[in-house]
C-alpha atoms as a PDB file:
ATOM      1  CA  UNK A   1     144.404 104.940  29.212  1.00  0.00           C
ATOM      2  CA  UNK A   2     146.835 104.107  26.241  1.00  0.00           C
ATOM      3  CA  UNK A   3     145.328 105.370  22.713  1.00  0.00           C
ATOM      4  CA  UNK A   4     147.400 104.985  19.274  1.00  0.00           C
ATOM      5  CA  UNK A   5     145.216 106.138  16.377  1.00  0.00           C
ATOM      6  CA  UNK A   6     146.274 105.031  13.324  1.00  0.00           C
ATOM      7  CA  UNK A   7     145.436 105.210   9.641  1.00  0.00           C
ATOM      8  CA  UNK A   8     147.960 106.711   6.240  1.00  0.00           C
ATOM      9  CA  UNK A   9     148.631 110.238   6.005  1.00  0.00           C
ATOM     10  CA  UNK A  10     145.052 112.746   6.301  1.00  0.00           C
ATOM     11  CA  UNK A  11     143.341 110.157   7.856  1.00  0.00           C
ATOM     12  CA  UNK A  12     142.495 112.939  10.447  1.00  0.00           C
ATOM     13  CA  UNK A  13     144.652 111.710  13.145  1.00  0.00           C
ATOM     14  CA  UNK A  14     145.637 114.415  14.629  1.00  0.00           C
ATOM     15  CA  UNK A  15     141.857 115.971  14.612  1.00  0.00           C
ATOM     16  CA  UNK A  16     140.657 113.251  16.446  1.00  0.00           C
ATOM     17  CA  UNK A  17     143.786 113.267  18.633  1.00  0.00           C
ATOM     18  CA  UNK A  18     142.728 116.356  19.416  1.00  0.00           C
ATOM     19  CA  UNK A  19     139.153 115.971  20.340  1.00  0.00           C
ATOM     20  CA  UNK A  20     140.235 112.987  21.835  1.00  0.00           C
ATOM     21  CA  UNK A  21     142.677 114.744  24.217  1.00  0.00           C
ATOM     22  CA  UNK A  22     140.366 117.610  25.386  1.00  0.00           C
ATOM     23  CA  UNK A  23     137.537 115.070  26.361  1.00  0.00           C
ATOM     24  CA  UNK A  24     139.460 112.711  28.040  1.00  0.00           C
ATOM     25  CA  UNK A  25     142.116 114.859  29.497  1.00  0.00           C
ATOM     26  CA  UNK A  26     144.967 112.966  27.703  1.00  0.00           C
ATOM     27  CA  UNK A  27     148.154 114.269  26.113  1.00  0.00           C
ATOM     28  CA  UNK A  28     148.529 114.484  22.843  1.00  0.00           C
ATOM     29  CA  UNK A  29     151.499 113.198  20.652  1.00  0.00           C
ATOM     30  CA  UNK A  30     152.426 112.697  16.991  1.00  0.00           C
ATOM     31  CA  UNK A  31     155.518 110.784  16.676  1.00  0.00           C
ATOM     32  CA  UNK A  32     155.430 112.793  13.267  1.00  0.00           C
ATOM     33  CA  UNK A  33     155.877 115.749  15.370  1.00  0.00           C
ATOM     34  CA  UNK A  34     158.678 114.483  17.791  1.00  0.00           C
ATOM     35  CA  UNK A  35     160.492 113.850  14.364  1.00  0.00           C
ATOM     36  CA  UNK A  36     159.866 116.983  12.715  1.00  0.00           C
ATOM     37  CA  UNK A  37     161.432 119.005  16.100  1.00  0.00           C
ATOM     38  CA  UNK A  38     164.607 116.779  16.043  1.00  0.00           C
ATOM     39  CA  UNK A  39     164.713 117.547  12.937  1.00  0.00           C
ATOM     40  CA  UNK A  40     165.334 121.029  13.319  1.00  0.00           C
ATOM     41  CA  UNK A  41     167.893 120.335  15.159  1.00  0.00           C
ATOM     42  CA  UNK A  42     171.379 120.994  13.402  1.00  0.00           C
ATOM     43  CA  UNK A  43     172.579 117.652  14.912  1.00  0.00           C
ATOM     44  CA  UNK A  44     173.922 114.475  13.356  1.00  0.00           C
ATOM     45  CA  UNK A  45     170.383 113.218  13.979  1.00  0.00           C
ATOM     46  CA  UNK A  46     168.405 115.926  13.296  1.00  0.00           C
ATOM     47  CA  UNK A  47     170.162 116.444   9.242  1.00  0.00           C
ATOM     48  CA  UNK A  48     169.124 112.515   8.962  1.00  0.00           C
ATOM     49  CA  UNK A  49     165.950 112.705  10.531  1.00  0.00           C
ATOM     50  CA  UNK A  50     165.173 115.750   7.861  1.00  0.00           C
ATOM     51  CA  UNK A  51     166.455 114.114   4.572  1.00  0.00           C
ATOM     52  CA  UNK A  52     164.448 110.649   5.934  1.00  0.00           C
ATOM     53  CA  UNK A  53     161.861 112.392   6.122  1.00  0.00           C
ATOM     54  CA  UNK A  54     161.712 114.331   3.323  1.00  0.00           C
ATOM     55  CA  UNK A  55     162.525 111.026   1.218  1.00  0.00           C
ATOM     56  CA  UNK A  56     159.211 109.843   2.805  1.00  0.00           C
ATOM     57  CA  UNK A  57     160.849 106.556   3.875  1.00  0.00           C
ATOM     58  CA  UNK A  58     160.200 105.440   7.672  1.00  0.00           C
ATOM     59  CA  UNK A  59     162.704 105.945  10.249  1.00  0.00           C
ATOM     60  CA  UNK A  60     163.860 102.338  11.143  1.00  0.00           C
ATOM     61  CA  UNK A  61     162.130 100.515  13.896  1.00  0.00           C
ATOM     62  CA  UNK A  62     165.028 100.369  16.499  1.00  0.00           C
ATOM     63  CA  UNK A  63     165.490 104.333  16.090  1.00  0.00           C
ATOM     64  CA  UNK A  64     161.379 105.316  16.302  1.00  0.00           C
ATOM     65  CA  UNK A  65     161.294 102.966  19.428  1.00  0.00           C
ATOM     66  CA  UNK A  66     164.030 104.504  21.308  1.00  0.00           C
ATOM     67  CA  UNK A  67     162.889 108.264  20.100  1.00  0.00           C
ATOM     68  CA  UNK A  68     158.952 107.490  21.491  1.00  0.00           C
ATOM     69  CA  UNK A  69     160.122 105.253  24.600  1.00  0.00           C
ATOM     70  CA  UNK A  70     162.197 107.761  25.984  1.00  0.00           C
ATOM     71  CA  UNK A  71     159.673 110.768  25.210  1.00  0.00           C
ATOM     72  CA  UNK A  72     156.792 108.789  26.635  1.00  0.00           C
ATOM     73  CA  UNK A  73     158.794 108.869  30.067  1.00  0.00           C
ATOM     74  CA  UNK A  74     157.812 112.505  30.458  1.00  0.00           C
ATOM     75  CA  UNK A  75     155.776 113.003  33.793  1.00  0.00           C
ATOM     76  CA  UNK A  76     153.216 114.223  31.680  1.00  0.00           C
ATOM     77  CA  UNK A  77     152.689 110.953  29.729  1.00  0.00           C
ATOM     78  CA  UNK A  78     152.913 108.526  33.028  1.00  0.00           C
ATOM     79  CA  UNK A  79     148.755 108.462  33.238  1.00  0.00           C
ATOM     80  CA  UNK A  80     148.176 107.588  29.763  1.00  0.00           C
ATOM     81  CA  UNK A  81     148.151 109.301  26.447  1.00  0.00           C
ATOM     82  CA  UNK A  82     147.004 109.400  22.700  1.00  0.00           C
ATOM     83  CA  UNK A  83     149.877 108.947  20.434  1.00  0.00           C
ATOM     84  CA  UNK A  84     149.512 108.940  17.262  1.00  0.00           C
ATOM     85  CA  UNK A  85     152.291 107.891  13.596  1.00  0.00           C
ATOM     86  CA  UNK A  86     153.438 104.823  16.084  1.00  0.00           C
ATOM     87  CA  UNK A  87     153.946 102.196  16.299  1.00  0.00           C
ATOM     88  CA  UNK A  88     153.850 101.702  12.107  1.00  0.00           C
ATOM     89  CA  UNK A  89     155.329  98.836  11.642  1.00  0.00           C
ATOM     90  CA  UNK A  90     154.909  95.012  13.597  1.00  0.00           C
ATOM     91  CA  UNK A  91     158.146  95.153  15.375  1.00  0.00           C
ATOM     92  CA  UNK A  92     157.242  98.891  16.562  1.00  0.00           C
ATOM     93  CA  UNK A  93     154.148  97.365  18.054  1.00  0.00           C
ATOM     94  CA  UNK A  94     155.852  94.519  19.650  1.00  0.00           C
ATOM     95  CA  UNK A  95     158.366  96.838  21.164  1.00  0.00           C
ATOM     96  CA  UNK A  96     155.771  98.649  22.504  1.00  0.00           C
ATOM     97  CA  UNK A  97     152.999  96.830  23.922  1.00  0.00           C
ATOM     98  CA  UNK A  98     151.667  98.387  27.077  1.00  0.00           C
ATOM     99  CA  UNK A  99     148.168  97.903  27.364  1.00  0.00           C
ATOM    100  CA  UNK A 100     146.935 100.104  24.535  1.00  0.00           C
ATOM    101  CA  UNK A 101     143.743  99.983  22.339  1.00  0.00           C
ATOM    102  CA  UNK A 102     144.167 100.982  19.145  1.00  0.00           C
ATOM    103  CA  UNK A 103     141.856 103.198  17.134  1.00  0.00           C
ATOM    104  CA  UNK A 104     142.190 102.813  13.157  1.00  0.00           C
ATOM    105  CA  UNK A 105     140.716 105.418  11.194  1.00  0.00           C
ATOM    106  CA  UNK A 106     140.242 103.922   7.882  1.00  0.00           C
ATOM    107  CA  UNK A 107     140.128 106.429   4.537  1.00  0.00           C
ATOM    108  CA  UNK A 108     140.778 105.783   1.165  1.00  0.00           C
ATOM    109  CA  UNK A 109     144.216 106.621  -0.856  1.00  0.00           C
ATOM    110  CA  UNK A 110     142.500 109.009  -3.035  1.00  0.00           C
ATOM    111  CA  UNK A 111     140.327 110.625   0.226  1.00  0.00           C
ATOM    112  CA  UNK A 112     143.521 110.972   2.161  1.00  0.00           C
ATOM    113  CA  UNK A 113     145.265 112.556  -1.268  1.00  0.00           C
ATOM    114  CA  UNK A 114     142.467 114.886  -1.755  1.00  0.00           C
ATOM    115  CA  UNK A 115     142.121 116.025   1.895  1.00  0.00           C
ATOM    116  CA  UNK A 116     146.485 116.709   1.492  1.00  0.00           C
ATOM    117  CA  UNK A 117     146.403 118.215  -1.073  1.00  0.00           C
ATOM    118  CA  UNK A 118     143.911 120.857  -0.007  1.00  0.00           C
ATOM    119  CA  UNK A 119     145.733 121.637   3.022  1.00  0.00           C
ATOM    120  CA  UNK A 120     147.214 125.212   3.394  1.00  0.00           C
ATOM    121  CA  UNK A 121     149.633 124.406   5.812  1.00  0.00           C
ATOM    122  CA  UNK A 122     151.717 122.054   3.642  1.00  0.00           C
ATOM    123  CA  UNK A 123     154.761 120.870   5.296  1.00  0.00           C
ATOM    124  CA  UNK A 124     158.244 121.050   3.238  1.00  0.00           C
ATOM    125  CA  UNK A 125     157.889 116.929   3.375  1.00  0.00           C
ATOM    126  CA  UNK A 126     154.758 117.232   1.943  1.00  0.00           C
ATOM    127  CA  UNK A 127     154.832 116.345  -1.700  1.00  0.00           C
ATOM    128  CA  UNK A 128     152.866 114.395  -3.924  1.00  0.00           C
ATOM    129  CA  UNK A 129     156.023 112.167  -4.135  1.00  0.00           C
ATOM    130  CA  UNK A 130     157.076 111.578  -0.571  1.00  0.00           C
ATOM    131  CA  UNK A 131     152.666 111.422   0.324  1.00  0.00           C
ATOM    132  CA  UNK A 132     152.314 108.714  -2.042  1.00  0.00           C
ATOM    133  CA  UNK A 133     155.544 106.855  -0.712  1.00  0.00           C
ATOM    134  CA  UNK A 134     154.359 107.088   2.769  1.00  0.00           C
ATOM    135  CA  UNK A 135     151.015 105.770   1.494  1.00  0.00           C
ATOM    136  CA  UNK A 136     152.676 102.789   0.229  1.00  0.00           C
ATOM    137  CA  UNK A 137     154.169 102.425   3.125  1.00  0.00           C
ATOM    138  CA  UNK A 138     151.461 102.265   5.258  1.00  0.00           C
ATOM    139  CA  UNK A 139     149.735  99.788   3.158  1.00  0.00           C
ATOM    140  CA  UNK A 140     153.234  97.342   3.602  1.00  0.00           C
ATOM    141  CA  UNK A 141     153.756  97.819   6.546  1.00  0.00           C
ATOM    142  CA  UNK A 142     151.067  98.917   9.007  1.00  0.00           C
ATOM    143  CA  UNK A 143     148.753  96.238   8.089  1.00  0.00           C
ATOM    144  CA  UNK A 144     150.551  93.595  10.162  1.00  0.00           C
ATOM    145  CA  UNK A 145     150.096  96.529  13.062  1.00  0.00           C
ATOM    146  CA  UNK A 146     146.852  96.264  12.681  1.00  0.00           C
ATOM    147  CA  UNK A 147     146.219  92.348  12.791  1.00  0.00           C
ATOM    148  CA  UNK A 148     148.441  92.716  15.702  1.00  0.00           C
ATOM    149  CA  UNK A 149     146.055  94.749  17.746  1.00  0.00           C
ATOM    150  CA  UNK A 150     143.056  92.992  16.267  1.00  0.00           C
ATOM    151  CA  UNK A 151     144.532  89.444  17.499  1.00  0.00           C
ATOM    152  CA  UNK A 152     144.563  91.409  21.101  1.00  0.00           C
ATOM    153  CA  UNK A 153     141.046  92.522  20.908  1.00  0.00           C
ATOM    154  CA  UNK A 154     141.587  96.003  21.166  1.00  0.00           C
ATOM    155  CA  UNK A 155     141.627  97.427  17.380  1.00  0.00           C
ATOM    156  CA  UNK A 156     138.567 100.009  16.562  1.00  0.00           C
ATOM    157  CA  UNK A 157     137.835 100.381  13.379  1.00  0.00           C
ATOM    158  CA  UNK A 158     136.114 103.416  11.593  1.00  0.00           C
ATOM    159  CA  UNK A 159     134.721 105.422   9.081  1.00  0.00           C
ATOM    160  CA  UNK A 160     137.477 108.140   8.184  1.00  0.00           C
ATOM    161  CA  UNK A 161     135.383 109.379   5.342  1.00  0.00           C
ATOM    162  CA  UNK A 162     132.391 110.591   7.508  1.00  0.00           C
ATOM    163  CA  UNK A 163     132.191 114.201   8.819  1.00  0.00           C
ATOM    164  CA  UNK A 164     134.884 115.528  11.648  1.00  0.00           C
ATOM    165  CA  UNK A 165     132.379 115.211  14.421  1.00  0.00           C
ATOM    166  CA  UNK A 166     130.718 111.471  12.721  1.00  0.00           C
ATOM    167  CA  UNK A 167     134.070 110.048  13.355  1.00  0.00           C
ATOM    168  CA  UNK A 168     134.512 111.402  16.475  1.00  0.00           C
ATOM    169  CA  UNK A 169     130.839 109.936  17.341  1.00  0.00           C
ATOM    170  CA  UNK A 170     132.451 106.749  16.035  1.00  0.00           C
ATOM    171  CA  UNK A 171     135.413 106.949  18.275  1.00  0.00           C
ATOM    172  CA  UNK A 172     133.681 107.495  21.186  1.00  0.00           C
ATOM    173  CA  UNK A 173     131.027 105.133  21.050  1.00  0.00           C
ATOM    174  CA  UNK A 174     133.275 102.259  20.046  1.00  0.00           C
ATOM    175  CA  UNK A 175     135.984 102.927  22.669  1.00  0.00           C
ATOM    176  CA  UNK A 176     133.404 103.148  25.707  1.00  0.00           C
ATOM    177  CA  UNK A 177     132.041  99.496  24.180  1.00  0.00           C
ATOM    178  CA  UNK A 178     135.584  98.032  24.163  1.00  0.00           C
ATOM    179  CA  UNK A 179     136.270  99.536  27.893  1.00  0.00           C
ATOM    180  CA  UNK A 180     133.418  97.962  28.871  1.00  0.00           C
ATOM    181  CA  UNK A 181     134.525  94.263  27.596  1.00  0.00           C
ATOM    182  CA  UNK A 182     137.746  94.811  28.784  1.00  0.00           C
ATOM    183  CA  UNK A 183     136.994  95.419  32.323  1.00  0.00           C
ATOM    184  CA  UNK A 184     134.493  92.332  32.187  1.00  0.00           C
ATOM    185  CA  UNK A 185     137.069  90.562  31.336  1.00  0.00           C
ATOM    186  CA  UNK A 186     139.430  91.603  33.607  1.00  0.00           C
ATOM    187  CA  UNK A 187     137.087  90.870  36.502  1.00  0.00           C
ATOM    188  CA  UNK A 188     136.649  87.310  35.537  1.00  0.00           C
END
């Protein structure tokens, strides 16, 4: 099983990736994270990576799709996974279609800027400036994403704003009702 869980910045992708991961033994990925590593790196890459990141724009669509389709090669990815930060834009999705369902966990601006800025870990590309860009962005440019995976039949949508474990229950409930259609309709 593919997973991509989407939604703008403290959505609580990565908690559900998380929960997700234990209970259905999948690895875990955040594109965000890939980037972040590479971007440690005192490479050519890795300084550009940094200041694109810390300028909140998104890493161009040719770029992200080579960085995730070569990490997703890993052994450890070859059964499935939950990814999550990709695709974010229409060509990104395009590029990648495998077979995935898509899990959108939907949360307000302000609710995602309230749950940031709470955060004690803050990341150095974490300010108000670069959240609000990225917001933005996801608003431009993730919507199409969305339709995309809708069109396909295999967007859930939930309730970001509910408790941890409600949106897990959400998750959960909603993906096992999608499997089900989808392996109806595979038989037919």
């Amino acid at each position: 099983m593919k997973l991509v869980l989407l939604g703008i910045q403290g959505a609580g992708k990565s908690t559900q990736g998380k929960l997700l991961s234990k209970e259905l033994k999948l690895p875990y990925l955040s594109s965000g994270h890939i980037f972040r590593e590479m971007a440690k790196k005192r490479t050519k890459r890795g300084r550009w990576l940094k200041e694109t990141l810390n300028a909140g724009v998104l890493v161009p669509d040719d770029t992200t799709v080579e960085i995730v389709l070569e990490y997703l090669e890993k052994s450890e990815y070859q059964k499935g996974f939950i990814i999550d930060g990709f695709p974010r834009t229409l060509a990104q999705a395009e590029a990648f279609a495998n077979g995935e369902i898509a899990i959108f966990i939907d949360v307000s601006d302000k609710e995602a800027l309230w749950r940031i800025s709470g955060r004690t870990d803050a990341r150095e590309d974490e300010t108000l400036q670069a959240i609000r860009q990225r917001i933005q962005l996801f608003h431009e440019h993730t919507a199409p994403v969305l339709e995309f995976y809708k069109k396909q039949g295999k967007l859930i949508k939930v309730n970001g704003e509910k408790t941890v474990e409600q949106v897990y229950e959400q998750i959960v409930k909603k993906l096992t009702k999608l499997q089900k259609r989808l392996k109806k309709q595979q038989q037919k």
